[in-house]
PDB file of N, CA and C in Angstrom:
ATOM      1  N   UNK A   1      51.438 123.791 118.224  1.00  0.00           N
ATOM      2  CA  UNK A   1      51.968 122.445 118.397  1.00  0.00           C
ATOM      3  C   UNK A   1      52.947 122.074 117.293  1.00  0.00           C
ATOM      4  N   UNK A   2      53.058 122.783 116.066  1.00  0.00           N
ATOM      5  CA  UNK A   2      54.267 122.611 114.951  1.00  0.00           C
ATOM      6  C   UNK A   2      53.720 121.589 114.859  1.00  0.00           C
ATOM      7  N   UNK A   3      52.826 120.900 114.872  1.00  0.00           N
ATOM      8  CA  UNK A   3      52.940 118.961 114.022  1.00  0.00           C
ATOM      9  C   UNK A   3      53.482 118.204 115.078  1.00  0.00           C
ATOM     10  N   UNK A   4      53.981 118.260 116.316  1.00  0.00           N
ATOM     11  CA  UNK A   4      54.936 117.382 116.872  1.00  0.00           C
ATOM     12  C   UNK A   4      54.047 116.564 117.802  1.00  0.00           C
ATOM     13  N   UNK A   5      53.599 115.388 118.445  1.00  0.00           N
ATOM     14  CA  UNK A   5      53.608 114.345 119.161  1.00  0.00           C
ATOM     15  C   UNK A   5      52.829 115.105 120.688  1.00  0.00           C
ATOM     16  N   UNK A   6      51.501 115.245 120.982  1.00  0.00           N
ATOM     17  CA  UNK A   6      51.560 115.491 122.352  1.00  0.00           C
ATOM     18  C   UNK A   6      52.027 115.075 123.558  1.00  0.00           C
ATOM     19  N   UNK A   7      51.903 115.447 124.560  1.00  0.00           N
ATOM     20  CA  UNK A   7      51.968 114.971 125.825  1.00  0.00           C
ATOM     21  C   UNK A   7      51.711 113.558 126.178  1.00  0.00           C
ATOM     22  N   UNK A   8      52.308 112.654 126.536  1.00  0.00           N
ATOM     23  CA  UNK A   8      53.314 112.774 127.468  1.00  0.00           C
ATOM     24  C   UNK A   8      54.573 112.426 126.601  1.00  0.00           C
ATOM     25  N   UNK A   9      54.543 111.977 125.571  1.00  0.00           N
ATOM     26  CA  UNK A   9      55.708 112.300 124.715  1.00  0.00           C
ATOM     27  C   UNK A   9      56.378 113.396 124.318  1.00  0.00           C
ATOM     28  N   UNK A  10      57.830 113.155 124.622  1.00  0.00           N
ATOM     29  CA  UNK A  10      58.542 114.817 125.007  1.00  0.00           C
ATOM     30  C   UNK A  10      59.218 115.441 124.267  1.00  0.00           C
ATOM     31  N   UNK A  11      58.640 114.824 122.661  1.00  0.00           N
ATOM     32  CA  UNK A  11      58.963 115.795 121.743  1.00  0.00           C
ATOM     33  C   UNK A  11      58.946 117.480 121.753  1.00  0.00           C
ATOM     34  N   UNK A  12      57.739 118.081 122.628  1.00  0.00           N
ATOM     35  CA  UNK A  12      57.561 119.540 122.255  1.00  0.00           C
ATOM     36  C   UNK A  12      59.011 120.223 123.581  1.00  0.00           C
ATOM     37  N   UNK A  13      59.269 119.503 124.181  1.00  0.00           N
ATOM     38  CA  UNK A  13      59.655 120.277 125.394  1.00  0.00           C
ATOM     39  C   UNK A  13      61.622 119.950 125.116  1.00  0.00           C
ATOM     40  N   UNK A  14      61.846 118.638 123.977  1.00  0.00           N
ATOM     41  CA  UNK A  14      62.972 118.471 123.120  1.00  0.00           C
ATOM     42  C   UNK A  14      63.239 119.364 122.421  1.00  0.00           C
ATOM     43  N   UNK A  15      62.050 119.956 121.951  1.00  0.00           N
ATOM     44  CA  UNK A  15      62.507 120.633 120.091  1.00  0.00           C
ATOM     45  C   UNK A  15      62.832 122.056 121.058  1.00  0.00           C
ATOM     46  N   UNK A  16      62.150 122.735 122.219  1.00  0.00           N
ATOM     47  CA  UNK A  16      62.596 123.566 122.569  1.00  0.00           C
ATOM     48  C   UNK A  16      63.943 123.810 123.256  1.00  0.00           C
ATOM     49  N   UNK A  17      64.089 122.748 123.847  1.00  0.00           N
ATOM     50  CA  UNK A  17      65.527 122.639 124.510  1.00  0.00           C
ATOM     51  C   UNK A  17      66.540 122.730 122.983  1.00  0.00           C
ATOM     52  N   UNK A  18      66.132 122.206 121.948  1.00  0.00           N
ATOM     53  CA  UNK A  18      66.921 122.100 120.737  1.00  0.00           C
ATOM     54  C   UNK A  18      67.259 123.470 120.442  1.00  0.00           C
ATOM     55  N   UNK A  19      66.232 124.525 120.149  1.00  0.00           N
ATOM     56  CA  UNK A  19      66.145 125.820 119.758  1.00  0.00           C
ATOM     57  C   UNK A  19      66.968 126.700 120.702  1.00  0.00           C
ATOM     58  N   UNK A  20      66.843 126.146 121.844  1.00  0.00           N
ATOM     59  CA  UNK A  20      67.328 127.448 122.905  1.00  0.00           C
ATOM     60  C   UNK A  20      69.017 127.153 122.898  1.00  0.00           C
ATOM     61  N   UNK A  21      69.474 125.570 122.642  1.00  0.00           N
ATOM     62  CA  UNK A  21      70.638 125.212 122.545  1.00  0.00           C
ATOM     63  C   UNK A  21      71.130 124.901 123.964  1.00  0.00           C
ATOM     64  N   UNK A  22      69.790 124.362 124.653  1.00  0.00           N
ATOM     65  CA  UNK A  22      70.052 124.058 125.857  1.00  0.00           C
ATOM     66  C   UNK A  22      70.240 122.197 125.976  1.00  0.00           C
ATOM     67  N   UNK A  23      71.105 121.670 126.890  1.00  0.00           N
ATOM     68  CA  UNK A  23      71.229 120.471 127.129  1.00  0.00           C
ATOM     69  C   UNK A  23      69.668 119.699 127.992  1.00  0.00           C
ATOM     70  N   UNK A  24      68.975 119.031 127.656  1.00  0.00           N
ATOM     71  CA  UNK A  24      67.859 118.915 128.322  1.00  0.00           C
ATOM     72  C   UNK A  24      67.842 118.562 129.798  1.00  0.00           C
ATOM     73  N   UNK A  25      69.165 117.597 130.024  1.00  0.00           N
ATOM     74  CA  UNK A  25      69.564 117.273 131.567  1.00  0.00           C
ATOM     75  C   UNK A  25      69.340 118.611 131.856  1.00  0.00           C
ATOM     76  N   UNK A  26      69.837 119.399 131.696  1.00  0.00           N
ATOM     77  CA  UNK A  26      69.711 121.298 132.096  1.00  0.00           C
ATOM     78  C   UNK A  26      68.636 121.653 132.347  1.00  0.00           C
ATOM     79  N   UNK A  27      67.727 121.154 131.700  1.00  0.00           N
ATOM     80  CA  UNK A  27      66.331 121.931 131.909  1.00  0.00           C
ATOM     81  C   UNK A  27      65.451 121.864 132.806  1.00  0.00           C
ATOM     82  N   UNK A  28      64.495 123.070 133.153  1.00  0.00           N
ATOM     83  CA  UNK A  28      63.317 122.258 133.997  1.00  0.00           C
ATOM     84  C   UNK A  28      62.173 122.616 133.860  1.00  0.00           C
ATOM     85  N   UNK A  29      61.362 121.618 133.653  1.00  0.00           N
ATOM     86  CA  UNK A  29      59.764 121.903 132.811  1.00  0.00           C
ATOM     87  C   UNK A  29      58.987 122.437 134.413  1.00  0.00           C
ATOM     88  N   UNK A  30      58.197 123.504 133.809  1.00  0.00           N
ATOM     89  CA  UNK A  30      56.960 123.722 134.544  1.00  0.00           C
ATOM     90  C   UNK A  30      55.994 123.205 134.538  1.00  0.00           C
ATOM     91  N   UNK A  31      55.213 122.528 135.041  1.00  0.00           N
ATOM     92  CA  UNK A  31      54.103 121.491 134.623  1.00  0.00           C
ATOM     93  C   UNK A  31      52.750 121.979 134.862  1.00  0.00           C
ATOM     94  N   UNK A  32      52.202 121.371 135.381  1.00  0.00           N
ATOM     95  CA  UNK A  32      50.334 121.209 136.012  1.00  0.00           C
ATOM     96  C   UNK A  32      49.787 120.013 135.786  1.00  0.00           C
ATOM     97  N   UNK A  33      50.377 119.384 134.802  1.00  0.00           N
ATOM     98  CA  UNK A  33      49.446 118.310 134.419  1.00  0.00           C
ATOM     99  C   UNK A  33      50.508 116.800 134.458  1.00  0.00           C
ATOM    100  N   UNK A  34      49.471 115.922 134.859  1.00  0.00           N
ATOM    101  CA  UNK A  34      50.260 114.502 134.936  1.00  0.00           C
ATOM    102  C   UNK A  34      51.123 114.324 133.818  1.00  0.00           C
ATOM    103  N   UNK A  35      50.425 114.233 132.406  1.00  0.00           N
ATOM    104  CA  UNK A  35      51.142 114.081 130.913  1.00  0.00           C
ATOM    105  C   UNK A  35      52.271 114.983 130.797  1.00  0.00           C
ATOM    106  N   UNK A  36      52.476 115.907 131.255  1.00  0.00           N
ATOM    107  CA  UNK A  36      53.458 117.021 130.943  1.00  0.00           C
ATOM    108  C   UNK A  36      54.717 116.434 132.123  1.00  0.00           C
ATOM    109  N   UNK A  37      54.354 116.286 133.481  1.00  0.00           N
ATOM    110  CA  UNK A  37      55.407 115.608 134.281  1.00  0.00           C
ATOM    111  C   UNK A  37      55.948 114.839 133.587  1.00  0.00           C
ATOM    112  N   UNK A  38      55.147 113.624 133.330  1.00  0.00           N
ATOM    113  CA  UNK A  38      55.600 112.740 132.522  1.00  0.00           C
ATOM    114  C   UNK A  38      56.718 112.682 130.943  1.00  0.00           C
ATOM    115  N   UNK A  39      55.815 113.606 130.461  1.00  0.00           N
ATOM    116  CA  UNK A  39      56.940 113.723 129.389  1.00  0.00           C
ATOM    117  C   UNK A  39      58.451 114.578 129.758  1.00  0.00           C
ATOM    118  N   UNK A  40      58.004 115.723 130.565  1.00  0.00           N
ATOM    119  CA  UNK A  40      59.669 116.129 131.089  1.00  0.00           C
ATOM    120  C   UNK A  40      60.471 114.487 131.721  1.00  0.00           C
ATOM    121  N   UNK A  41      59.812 114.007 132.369  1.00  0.00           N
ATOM    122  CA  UNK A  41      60.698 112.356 132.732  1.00  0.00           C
ATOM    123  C   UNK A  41      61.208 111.941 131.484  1.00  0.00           C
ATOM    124  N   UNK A  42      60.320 111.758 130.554  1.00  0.00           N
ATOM    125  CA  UNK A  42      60.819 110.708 129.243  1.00  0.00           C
ATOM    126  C   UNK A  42      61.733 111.577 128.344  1.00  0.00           C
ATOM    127  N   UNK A  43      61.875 112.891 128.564  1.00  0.00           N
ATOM    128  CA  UNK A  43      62.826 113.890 128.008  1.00  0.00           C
ATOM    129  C   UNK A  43      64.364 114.196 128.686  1.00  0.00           C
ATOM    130  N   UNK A  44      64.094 113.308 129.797  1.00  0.00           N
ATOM    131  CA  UNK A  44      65.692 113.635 130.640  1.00  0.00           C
ATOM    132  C   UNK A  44      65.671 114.970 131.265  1.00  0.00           C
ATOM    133  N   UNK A  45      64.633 115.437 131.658  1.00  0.00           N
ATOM    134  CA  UNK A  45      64.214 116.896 132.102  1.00  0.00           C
ATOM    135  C   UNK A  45      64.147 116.863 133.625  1.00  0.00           C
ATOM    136  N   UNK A  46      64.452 117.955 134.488  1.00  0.00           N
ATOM    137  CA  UNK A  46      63.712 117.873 135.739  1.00  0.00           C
ATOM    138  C   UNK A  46      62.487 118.538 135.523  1.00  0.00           C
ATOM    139  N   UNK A  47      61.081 118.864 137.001  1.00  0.00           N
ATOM    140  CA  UNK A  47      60.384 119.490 136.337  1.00  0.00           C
ATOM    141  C   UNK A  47      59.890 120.012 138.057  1.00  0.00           C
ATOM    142  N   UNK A  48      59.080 121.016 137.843  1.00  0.00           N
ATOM    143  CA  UNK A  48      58.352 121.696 139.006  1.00  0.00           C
ATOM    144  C   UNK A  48      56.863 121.290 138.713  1.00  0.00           C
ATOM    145  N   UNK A  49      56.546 120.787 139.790  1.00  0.00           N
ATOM    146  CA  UNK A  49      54.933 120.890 139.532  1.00  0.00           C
ATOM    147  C   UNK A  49      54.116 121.693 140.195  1.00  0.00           C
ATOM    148  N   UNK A  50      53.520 122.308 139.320  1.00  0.00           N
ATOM    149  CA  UNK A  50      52.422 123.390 139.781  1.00  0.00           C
ATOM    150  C   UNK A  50      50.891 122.618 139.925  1.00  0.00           C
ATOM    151  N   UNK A  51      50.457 122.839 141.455  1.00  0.00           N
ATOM    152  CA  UNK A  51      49.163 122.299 142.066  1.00  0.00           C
ATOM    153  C   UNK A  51      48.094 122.753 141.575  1.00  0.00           C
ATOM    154  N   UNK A  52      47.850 123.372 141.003  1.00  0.00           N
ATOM    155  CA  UNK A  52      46.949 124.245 140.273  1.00  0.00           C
ATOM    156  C   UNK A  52      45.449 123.834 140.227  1.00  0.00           C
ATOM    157  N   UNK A  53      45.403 122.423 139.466  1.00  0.00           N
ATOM    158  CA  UNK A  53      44.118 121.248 139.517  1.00  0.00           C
ATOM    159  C   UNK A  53      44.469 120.395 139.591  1.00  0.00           C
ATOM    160  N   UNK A  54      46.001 119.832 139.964  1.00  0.00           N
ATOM    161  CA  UNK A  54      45.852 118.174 140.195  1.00  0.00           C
ATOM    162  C   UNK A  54      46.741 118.228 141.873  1.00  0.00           C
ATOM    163  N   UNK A  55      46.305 116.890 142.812  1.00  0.00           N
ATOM    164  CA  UNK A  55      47.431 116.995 143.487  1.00  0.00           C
ATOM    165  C   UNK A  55      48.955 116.379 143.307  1.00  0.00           C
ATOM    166  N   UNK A  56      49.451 117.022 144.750  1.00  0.00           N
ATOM    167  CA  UNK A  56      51.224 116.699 144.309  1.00  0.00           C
ATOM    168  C   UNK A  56      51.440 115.399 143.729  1.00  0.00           C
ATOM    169  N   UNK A  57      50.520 114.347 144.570  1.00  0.00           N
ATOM    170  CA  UNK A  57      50.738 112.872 144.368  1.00  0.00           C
ATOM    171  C   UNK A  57      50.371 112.641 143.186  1.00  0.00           C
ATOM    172  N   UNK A  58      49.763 113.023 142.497  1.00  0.00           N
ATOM    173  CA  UNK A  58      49.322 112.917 140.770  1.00  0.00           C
ATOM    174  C   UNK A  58      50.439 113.813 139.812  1.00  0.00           C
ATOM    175  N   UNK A  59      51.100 114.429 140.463  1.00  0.00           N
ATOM    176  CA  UNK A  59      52.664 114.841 139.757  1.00  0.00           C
ATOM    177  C   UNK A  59      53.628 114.774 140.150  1.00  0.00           C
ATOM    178  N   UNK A  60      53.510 113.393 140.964  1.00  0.00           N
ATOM    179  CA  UNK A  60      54.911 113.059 141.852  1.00  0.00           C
ATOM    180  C   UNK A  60      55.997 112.208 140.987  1.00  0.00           C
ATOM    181  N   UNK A  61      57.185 112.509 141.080  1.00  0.00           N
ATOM    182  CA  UNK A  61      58.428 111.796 139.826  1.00  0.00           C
ATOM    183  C   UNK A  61      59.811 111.739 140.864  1.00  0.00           C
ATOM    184  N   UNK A  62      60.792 110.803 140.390  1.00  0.00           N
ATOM    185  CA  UNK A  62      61.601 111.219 140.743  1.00  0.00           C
ATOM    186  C   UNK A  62      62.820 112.417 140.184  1.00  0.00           C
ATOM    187  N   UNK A  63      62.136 112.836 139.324  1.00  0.00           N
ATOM    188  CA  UNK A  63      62.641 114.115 138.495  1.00  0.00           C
ATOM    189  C   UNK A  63      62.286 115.067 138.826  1.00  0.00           C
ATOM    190  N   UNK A  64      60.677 115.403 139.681  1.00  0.00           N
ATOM    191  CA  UNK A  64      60.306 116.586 140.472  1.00  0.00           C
ATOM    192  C   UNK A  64      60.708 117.366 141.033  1.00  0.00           C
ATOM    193  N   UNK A  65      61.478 118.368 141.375  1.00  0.00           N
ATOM    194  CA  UNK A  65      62.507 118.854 142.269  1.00  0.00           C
ATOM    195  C   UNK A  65      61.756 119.586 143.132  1.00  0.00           C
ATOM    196  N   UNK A  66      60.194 119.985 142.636  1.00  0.00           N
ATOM    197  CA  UNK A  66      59.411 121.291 143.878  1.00  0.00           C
ATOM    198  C   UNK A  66      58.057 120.829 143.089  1.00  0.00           C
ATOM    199  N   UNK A  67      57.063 121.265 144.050  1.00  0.00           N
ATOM    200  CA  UNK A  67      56.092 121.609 143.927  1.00  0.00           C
ATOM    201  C   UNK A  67      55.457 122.615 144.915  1.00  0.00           C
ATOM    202  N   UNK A  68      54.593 123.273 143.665  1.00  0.00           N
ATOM    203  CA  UNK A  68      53.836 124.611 144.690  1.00  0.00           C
ATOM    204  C   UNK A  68      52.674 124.758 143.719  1.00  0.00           C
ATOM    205  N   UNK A  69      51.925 125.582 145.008  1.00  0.00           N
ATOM    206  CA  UNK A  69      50.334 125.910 144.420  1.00  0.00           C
ATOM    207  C   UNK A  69      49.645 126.207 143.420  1.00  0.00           C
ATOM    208  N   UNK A  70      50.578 127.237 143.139  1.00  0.00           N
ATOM    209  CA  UNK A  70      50.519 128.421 141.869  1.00  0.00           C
ATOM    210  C   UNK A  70      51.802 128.089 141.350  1.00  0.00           C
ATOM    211  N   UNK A  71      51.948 129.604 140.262  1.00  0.00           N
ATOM    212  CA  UNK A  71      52.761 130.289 139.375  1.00  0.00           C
ATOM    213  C   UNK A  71      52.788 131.068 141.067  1.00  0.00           C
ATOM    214  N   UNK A  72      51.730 131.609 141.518  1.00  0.00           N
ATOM    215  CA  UNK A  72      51.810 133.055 142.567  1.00  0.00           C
ATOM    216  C   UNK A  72      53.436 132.795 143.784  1.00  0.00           C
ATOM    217  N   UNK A  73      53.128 131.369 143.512  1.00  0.00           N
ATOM    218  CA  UNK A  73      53.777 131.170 145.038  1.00  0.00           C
ATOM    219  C   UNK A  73      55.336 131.368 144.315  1.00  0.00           C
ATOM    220  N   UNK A  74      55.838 131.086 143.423  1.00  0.00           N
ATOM    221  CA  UNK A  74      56.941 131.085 142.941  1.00  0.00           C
ATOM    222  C   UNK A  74      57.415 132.568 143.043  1.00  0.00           C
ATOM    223  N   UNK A  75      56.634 133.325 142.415  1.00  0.00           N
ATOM    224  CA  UNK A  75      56.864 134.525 142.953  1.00  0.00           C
ATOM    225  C   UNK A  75      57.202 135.202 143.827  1.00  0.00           C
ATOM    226  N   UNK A  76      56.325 134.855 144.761  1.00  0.00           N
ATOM    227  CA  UNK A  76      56.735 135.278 145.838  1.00  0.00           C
ATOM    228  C   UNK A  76      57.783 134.343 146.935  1.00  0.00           C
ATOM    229  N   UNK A  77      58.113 133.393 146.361  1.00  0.00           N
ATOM    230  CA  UNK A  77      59.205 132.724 147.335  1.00  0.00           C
ATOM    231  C   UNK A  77      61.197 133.259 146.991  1.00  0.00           C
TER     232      UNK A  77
END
């Protein structure tokens, strides 16, 4: 965690976009969890949500661009 601010504050998913030298509008978080959607929102991020243990409607945003079951399904789509 480096010291930085958890979830849903989008410090950790900033400092990486910082490092990679990526624009964060650019980016898109993988999620699972409500707090993590959330903070890709408050980061200017899009994000995918993975169904994993919560449903879609509990990681629904208008920043969401997909959701799927797994990691598996990504794979294979």
């Amino acid at each position: 965690d480096e010291g930085l601010p958890g979830k849903p504050r989008p410090d950790i998913f900033l400092e990486v976009a910082r490092r990679i030298g990526a624009d964060p509008a650019r980016c898109i978080v993988f999620e699972d969890a409500p707090f993590g959607i959330e903070a890709a929102r408050r980061g200017g991020m899009h994000a995918v949500a993975i169904c994993s243990s919560h449903r879609a409607e509990d990681l629904a945003g208008p920043h969401v661009l997909a959701t799927v079951q797994d990691f598996d399904e990504l794979i294979q789509s």
